[in-house]
Protein backbone atom coordinates (compact mmCIF):
# COMPACT_ATOMS: atom_id res chain seq x y z
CA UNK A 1 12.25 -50.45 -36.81
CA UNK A 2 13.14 -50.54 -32.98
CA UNK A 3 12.91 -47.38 -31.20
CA UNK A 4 16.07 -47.01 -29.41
CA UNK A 5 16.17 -46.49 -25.81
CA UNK A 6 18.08 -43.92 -24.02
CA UNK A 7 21.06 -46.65 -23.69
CA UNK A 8 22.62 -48.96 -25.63
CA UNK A 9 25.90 -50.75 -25.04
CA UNK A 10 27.11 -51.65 -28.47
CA UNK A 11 29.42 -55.48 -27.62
CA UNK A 12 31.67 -56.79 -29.34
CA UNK A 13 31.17 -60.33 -27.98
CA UNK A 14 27.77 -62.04 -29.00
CA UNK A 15 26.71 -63.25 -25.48
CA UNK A 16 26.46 -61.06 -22.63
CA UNK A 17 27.71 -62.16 -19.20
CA UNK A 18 25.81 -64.46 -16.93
CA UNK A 19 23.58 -62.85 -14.06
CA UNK A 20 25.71 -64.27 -11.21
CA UNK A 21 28.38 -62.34 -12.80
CA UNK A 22 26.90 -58.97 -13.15
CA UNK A 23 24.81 -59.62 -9.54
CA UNK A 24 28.22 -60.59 -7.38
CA UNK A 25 29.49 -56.97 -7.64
CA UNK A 26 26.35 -55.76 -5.66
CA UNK A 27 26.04 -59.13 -3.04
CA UNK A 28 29.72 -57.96 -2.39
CA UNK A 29 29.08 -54.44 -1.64
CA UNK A 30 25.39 -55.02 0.36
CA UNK A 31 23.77 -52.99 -2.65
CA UNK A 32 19.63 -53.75 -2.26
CA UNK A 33 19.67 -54.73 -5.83
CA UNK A 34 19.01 -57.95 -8.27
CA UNK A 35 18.45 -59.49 -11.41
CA UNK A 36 15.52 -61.21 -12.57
CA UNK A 37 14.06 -62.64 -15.43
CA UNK A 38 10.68 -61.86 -15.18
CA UNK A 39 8.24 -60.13 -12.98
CA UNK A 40 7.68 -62.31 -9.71
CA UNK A 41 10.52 -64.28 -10.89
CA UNK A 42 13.01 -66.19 -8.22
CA UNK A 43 16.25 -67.40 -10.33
CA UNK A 44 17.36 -71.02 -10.38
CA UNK A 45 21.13 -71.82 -10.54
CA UNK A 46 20.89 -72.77 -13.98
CA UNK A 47 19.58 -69.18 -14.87
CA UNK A 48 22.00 -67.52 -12.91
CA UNK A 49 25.36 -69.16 -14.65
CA UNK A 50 23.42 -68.48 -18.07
CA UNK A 51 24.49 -65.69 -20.18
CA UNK A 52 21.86 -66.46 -22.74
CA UNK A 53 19.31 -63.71 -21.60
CA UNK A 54 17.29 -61.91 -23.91
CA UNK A 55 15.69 -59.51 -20.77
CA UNK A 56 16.11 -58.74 -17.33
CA UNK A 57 14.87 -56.67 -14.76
CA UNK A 58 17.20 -55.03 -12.03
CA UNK A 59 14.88 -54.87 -9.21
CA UNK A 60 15.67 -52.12 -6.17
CA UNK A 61 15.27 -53.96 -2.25
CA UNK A 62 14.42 -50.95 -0.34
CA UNK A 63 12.26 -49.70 1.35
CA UNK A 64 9.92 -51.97 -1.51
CA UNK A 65 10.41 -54.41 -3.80
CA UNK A 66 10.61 -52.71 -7.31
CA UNK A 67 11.90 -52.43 -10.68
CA UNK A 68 13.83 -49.70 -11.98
CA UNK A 69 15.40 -50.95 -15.33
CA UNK A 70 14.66 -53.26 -17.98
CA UNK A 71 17.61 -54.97 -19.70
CA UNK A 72 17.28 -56.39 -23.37
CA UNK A 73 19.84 -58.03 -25.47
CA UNK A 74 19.90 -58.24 -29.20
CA UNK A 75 22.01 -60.69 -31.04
CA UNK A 76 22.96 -59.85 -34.64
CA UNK A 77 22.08 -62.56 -36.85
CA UNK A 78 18.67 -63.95 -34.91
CA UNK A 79 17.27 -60.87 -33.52
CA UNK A 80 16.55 -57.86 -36.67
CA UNK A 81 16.55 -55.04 -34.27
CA UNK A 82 20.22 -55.53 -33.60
CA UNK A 83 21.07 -54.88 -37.48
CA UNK A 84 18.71 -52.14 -37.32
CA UNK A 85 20.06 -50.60 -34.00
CA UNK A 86 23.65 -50.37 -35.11
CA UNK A 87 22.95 -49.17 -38.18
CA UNK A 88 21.23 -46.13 -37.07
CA UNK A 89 24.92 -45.80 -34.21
CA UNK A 90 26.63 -45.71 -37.27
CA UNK A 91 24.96 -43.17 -39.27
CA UNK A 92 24.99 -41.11 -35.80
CA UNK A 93 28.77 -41.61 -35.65
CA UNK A 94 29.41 -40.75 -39.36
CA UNK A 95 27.84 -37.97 -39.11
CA UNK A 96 30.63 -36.15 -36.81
CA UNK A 97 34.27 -34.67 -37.48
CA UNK A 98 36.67 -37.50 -38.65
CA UNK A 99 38.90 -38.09 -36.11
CA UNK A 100 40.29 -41.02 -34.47
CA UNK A 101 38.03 -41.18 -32.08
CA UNK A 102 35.30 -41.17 -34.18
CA UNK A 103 37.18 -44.28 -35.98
CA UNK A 104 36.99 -45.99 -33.23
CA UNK A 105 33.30 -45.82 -32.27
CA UNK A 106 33.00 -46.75 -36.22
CA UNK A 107 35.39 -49.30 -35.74
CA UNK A 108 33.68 -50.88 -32.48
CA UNK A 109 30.00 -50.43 -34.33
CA UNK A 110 31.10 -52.38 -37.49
CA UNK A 111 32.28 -55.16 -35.19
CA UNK A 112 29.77 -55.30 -32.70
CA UNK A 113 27.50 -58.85 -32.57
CA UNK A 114 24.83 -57.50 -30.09
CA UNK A 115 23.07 -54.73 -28.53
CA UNK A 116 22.35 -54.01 -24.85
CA UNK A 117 19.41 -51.93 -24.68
CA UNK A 118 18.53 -50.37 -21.47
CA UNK A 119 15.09 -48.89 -20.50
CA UNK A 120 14.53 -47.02 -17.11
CA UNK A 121 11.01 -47.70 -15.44
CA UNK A 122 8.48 -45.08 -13.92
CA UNK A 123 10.03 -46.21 -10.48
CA UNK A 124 13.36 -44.46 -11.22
CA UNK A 125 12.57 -41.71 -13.70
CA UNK A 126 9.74 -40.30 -11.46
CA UNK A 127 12.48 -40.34 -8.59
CA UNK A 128 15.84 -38.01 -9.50
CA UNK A 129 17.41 -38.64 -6.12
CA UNK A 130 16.42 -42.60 -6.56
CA UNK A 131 19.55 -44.82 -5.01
CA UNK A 132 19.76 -46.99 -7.64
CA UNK A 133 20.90 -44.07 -10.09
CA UNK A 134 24.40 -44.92 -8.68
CA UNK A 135 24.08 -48.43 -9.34
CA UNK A 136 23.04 -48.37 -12.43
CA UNK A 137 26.04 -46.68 -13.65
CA UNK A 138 28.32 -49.16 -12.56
CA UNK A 139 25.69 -52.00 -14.05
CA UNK A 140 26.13 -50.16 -17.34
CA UNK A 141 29.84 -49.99 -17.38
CA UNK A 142 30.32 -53.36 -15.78
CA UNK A 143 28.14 -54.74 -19.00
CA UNK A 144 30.27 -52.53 -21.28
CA UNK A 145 33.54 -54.54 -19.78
CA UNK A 146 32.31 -57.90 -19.46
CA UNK A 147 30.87 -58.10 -23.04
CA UNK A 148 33.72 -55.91 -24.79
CA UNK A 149 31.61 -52.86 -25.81
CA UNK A 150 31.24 -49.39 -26.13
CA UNK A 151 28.15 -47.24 -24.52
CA UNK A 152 25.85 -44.71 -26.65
CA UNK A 153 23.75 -42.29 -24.53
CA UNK A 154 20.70 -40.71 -26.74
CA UNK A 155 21.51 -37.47 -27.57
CA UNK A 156 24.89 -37.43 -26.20
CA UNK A 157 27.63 -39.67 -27.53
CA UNK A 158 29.40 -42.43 -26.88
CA UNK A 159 31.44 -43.85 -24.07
CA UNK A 160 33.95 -46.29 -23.15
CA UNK A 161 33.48 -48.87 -20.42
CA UNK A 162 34.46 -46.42 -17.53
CA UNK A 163 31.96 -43.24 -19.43
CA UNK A 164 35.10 -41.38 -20.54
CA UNK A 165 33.56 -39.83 -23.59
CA UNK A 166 35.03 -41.05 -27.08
CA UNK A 167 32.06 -39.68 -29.18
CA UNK A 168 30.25 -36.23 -28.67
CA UNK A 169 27.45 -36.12 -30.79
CA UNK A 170 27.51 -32.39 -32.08
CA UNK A 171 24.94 -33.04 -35.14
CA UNK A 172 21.54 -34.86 -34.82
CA UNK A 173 19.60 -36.26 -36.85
């Protein structure tokens, strides 16, 4: 099985959104940041209005050219780590209180057609203070909206689109 990575946004929709989507937010607001998929990689058009990814990179501008994150979607229903991954979010969710919040998560899991897996590179953990900290969190969320999903961060819980906590994990594993 998969190892999970420290984030996963669990989607209810089975395609994410395109790259030009996600990478207008940041050409908007000047943010040194894109997409790419693959190292040395310049997008065409057609790649850009795509939204059937299976990886990216989100590459920081400044002062160097370099990668912080590594993107990966799993579809249910071609791609066995997506089974795998929400199985494993569900057995973390069932495991707390029974509330309605925790219905919900269970609700979202059960109904969820892919998995957004996000991996941070040596660039950004080795760097706290890194910009692209900031932007990643609105990356995150703005993946959560576009592709109707809920956010699980290991070893905390899970989140809706804007991180407003619906999950605490209180029991592990």
């Amino acid at each position: 099985m998969i190892e999970p990575d420290p984030l996963q946004i669990y989607a209810i929709d089975d395609n994410p959104p395109s790259l030009r989507i996600i990478q207008q937010e940041y050409w908007v607001q000047e943010v040194p940041i894109s997409f790419t998929f693959g190292i040395s990689h310049e997008n065409d058009i057609a790649e850009m209005d795509s939204n059937l990814w299976d990886a990216m990179f989100v590459r920081w501008m400044q002062p160097t050219v370099h990668d912080v994150c590594l993107i990966v979607s799993y579809r249910l229903g071609t791609d066995e780590d997506a089974k795998a991954l929400i199985e494993r979010a569900l057995k973390r969710a069932g495991r707390q209180p029974v509330d309605e919040m925790q219905r919900i998560v269970i609700d979202t899991l059960h109904a969820s057609r892919m998995v957004i897996s996000v991996q941070f590179l040596p660039a950004l953990l080795d760097d706290q203070d890194h910009a692209a900290w900031d932007a990643l969190g609105s990356i995150v969320s703005s993946l959560a909206t576009l592709s109707n999903g809920i956010i699980h961060v290991e070893g905390e819980g899970f989140y809706d689109d804007a991180m407003a906590p619906l999950l605490t994990l209180t029991e592990e594993e």
